[in-house]
N, C-alpha and C. Protein backbone atom coordinates (compact mmCIF):
# COMPACT_ATOMS: atom_id res chain seq x y z
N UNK A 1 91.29 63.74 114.88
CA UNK A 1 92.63 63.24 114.82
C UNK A 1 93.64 64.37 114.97
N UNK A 2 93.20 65.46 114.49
CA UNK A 2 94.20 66.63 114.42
C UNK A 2 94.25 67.15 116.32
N UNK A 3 93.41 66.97 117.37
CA UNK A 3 93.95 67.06 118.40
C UNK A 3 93.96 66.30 118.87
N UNK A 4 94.47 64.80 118.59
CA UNK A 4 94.95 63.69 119.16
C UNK A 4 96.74 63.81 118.83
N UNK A 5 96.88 64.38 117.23
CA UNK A 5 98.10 64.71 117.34
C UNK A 5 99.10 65.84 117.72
N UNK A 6 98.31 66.61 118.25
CA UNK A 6 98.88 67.93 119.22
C UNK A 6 98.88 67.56 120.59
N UNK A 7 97.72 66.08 121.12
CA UNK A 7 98.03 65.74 122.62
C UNK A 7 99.21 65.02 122.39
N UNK A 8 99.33 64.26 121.14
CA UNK A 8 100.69 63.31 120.99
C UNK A 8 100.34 62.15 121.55
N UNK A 9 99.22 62.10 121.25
CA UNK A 9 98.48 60.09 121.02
C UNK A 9 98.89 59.46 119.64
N UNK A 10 99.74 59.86 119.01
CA UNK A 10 100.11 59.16 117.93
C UNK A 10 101.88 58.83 118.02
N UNK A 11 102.58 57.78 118.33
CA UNK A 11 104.08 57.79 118.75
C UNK A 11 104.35 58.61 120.07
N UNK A 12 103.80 59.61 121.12
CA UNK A 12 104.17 59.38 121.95
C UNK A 12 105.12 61.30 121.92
N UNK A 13 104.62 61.81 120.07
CA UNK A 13 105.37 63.11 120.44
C UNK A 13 103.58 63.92 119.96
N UNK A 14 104.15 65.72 120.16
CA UNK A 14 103.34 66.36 120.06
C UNK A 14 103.36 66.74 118.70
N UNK A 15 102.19 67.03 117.69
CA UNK A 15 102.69 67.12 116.40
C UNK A 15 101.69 68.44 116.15
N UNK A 16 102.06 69.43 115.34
CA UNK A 16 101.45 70.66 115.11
C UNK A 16 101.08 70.66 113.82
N UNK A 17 99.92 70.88 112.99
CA UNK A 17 99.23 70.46 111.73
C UNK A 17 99.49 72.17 111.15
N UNK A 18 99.70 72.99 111.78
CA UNK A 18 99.74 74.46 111.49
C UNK A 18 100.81 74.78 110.52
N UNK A 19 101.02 75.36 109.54
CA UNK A 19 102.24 76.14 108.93
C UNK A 19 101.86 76.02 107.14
N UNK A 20 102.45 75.93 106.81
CA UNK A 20 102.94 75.45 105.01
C UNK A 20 102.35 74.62 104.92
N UNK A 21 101.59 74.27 103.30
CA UNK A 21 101.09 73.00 102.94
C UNK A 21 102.64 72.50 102.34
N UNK A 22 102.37 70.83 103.09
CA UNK A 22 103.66 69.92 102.73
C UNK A 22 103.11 68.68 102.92
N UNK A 23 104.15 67.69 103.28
CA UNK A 23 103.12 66.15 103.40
C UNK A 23 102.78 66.34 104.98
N UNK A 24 101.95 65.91 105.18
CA UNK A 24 101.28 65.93 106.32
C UNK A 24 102.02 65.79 107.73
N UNK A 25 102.23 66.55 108.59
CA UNK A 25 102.77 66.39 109.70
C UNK A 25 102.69 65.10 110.32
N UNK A 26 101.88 64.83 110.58
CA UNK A 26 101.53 63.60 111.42
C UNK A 26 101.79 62.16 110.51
N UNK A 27 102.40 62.34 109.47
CA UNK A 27 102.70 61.27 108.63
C UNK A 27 104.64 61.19 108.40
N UNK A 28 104.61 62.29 109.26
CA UNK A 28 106.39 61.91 109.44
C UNK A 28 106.57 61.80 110.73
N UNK A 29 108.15 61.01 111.08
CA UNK A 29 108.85 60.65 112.44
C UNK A 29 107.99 59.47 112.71
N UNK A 30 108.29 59.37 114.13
CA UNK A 30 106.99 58.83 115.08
C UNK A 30 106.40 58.84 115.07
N UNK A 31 105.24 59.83 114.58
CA UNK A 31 103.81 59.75 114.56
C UNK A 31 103.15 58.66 113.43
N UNK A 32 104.50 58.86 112.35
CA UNK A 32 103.87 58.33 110.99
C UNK A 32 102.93 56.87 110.99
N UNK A 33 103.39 55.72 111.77
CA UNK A 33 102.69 54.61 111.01
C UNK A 33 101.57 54.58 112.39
N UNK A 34 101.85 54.82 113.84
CA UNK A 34 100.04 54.46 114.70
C UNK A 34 99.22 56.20 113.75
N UNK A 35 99.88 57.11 113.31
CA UNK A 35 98.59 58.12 112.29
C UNK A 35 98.38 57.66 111.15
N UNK A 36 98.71 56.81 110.03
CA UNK A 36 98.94 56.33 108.74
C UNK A 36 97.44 55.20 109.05
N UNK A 37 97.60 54.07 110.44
CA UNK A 37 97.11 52.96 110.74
C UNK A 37 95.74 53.53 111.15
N UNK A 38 95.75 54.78 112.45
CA UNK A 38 94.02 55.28 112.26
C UNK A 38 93.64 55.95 111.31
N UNK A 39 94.65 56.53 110.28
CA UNK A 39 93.37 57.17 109.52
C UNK A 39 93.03 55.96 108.13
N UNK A 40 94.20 54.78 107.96
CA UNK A 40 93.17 53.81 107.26
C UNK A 40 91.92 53.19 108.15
N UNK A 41 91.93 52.98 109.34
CA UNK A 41 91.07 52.27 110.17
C UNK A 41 89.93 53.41 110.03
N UNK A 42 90.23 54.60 110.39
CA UNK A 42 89.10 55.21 110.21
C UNK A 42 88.65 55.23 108.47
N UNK A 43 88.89 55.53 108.20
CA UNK A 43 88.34 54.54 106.22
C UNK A 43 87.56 53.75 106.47
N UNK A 44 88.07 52.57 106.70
CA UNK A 44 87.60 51.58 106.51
C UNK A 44 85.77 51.21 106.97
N UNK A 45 86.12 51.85 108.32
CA UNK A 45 85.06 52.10 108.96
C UNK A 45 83.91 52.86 108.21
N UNK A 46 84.17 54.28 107.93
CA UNK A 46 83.39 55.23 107.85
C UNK A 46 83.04 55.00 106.18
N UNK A 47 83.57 54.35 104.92
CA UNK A 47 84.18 54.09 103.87
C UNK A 47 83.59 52.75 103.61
N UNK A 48 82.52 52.42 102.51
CA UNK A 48 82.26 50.69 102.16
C UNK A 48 83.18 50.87 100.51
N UNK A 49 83.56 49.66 100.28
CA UNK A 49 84.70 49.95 99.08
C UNK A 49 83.48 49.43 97.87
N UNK A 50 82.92 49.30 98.15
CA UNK A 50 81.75 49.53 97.35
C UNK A 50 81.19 51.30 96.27
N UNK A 51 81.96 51.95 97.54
CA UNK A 51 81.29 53.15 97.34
C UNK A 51 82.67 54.32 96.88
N UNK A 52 83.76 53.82 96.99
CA UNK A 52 84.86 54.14 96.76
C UNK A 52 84.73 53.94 95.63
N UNK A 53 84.40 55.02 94.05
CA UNK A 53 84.41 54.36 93.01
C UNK A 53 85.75 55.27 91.91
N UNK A 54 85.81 56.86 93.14
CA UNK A 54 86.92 57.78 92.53
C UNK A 54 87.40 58.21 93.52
N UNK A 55 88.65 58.71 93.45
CA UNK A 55 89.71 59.43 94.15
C UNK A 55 90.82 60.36 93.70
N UNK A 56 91.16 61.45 94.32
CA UNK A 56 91.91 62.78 94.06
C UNK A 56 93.04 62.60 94.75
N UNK A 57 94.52 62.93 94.38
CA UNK A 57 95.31 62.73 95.47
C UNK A 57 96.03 63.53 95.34
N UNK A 58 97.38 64.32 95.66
CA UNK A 58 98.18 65.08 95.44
C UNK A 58 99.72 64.76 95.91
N UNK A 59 100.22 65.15 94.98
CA UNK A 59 101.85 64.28 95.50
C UNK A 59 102.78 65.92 95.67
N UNK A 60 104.00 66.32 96.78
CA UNK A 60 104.49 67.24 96.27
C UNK A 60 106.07 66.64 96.87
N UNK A 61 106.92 67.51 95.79
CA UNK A 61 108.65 67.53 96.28
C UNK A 61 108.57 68.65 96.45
N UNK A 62 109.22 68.93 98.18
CA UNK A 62 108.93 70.62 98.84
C UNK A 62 110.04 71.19 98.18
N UNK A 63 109.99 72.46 98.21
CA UNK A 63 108.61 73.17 98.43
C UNK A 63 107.76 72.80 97.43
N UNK A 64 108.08 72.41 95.87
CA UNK A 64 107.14 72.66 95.41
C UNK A 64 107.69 71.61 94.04
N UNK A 65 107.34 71.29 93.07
CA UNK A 65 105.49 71.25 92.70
C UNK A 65 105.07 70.52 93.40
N UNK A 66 103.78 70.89 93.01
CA UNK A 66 102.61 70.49 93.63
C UNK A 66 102.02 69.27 92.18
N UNK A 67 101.52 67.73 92.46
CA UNK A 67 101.05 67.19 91.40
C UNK A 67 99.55 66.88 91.57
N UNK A 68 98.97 66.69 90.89
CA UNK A 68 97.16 66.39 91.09
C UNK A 68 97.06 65.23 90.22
N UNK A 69 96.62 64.31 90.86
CA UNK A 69 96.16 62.94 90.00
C UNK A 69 95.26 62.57 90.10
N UNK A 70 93.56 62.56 89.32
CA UNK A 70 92.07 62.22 89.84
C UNK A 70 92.54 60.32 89.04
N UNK A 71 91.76 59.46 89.69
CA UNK A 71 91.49 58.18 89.68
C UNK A 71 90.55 57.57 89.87
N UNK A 72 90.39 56.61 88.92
CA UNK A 72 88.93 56.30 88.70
C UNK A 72 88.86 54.66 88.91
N UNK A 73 87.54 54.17 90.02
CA UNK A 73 88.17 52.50 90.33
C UNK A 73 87.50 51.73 89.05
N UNK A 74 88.22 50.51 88.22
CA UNK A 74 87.53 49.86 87.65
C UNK A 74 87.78 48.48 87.99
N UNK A 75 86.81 47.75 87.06
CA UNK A 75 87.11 46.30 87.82
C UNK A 75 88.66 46.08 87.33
N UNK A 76 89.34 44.76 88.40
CA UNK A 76 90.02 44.09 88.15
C UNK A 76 91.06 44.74 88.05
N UNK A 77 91.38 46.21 87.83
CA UNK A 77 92.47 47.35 87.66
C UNK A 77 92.42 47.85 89.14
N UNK A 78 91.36 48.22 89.37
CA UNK A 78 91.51 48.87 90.64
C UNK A 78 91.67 50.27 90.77
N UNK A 79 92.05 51.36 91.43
CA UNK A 79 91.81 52.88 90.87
C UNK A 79 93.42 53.17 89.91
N UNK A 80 92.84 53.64 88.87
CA UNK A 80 93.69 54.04 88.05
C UNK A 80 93.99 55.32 87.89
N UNK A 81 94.98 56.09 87.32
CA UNK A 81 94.67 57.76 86.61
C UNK A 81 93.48 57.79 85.48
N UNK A 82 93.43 58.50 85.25
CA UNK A 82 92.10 59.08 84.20
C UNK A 82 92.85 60.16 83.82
N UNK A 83 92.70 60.22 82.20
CA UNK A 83 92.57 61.68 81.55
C UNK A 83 91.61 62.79 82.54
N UNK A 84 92.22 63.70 82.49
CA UNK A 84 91.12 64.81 82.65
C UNK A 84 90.74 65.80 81.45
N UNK A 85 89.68 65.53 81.16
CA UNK A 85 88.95 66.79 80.20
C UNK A 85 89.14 67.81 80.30
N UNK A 86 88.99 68.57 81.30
CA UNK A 86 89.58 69.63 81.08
C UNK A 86 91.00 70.46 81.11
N UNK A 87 91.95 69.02 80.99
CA UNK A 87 93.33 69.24 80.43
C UNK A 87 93.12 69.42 79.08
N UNK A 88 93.52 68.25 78.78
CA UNK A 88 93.74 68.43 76.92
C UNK A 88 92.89 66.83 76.62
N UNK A 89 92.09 66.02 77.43
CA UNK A 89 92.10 64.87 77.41
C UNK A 89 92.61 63.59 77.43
N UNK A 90 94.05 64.09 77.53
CA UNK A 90 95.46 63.25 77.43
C UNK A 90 96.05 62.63 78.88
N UNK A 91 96.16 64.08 79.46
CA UNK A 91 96.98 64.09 80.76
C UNK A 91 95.92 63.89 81.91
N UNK A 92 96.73 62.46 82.65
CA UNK A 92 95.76 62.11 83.70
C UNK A 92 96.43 63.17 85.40
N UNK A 93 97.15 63.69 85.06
CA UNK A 93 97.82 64.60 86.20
C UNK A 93 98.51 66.15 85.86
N UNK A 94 97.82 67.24 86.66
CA UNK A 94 98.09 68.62 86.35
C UNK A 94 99.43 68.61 87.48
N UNK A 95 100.37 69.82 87.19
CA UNK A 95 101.19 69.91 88.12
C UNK A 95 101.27 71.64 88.43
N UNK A 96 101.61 72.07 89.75
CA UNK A 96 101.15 73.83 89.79
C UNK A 96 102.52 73.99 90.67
N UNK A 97 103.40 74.88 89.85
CA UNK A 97 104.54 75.69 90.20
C UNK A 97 104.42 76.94 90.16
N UNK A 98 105.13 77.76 91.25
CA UNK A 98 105.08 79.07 90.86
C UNK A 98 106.41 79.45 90.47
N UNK A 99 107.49 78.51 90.63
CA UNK A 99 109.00 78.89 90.03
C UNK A 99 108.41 79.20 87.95
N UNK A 100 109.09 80.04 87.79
CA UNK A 100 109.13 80.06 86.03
C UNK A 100 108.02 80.77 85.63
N UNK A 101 107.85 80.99 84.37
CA UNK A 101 107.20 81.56 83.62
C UNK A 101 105.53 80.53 84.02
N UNK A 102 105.36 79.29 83.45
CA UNK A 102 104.03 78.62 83.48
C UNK A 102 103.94 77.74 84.53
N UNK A 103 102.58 78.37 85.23
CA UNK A 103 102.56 78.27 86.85
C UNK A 103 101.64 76.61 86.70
N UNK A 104 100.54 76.24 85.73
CA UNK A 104 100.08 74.85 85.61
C UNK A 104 100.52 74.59 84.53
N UNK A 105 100.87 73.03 84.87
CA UNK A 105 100.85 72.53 83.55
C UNK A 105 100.44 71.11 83.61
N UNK A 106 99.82 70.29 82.76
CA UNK A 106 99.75 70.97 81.33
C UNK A 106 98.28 72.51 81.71
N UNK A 107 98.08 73.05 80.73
CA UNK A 107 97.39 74.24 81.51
C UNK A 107 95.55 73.83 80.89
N UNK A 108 94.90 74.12 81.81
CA UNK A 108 93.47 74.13 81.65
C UNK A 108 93.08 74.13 79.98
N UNK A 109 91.85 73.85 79.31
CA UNK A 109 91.52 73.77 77.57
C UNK A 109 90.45 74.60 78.19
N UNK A 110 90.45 75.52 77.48
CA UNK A 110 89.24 76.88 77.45
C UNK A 110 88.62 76.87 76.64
N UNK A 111 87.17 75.95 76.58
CA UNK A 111 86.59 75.93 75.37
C UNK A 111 85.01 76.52 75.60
């Protein structure tokens, strides 16, 4: 997919995946919903939701933070957040800044 969107088979422009991590090139302008539409189609395909039982995702406001949310599918809920253990057991999402004094938070349990 990444040189389908540098030929600019997605909307019709050329899109460059190279530079800064940010939201995904090919998921803004023109390119966004025929790249949004193959890479669910490709899911779907390659993906039985059977087998989809966790998922990791990351959200950011540029430049920065950066957020981490792991999710876990259950019935009838569907994928949710989850605590992570090796937060504090509380917090289902870490966030990583380098503005300020504390670069994660909440920060790793060192036990």
């Amino acid at each position: 997919m990444r040189d389908q969107l540098a030929a600019g088979k997605f909307g019709n422009v050329k899109v460059s995946t190279a530079g800064d991590m940010n939201v995904h090139p090919g998921l803004v302008g023109a390119s966004a919903k025929p790249f949004r539409d193959a890479v669910k189609a490709f899911l779907e395909k390659h993906l039985s939701p059977q087998r989809l039982n966790t998922m990791a995702v990351m959200g950011i406001s540029p430049p920065e933070p950066w957020v981490f949310v792991s999710m876990l599918r259950v019935p009838q809920a569907g994928l949710i957040p989850v605590p992570g253990p090796t937060l504090d057991g509380l917090h289902a999402a870490q966030m990583f800044s380098i503005v300020g004094q504390t670069h994660v938070v909440p920060a790793a349990c060192h036990e």
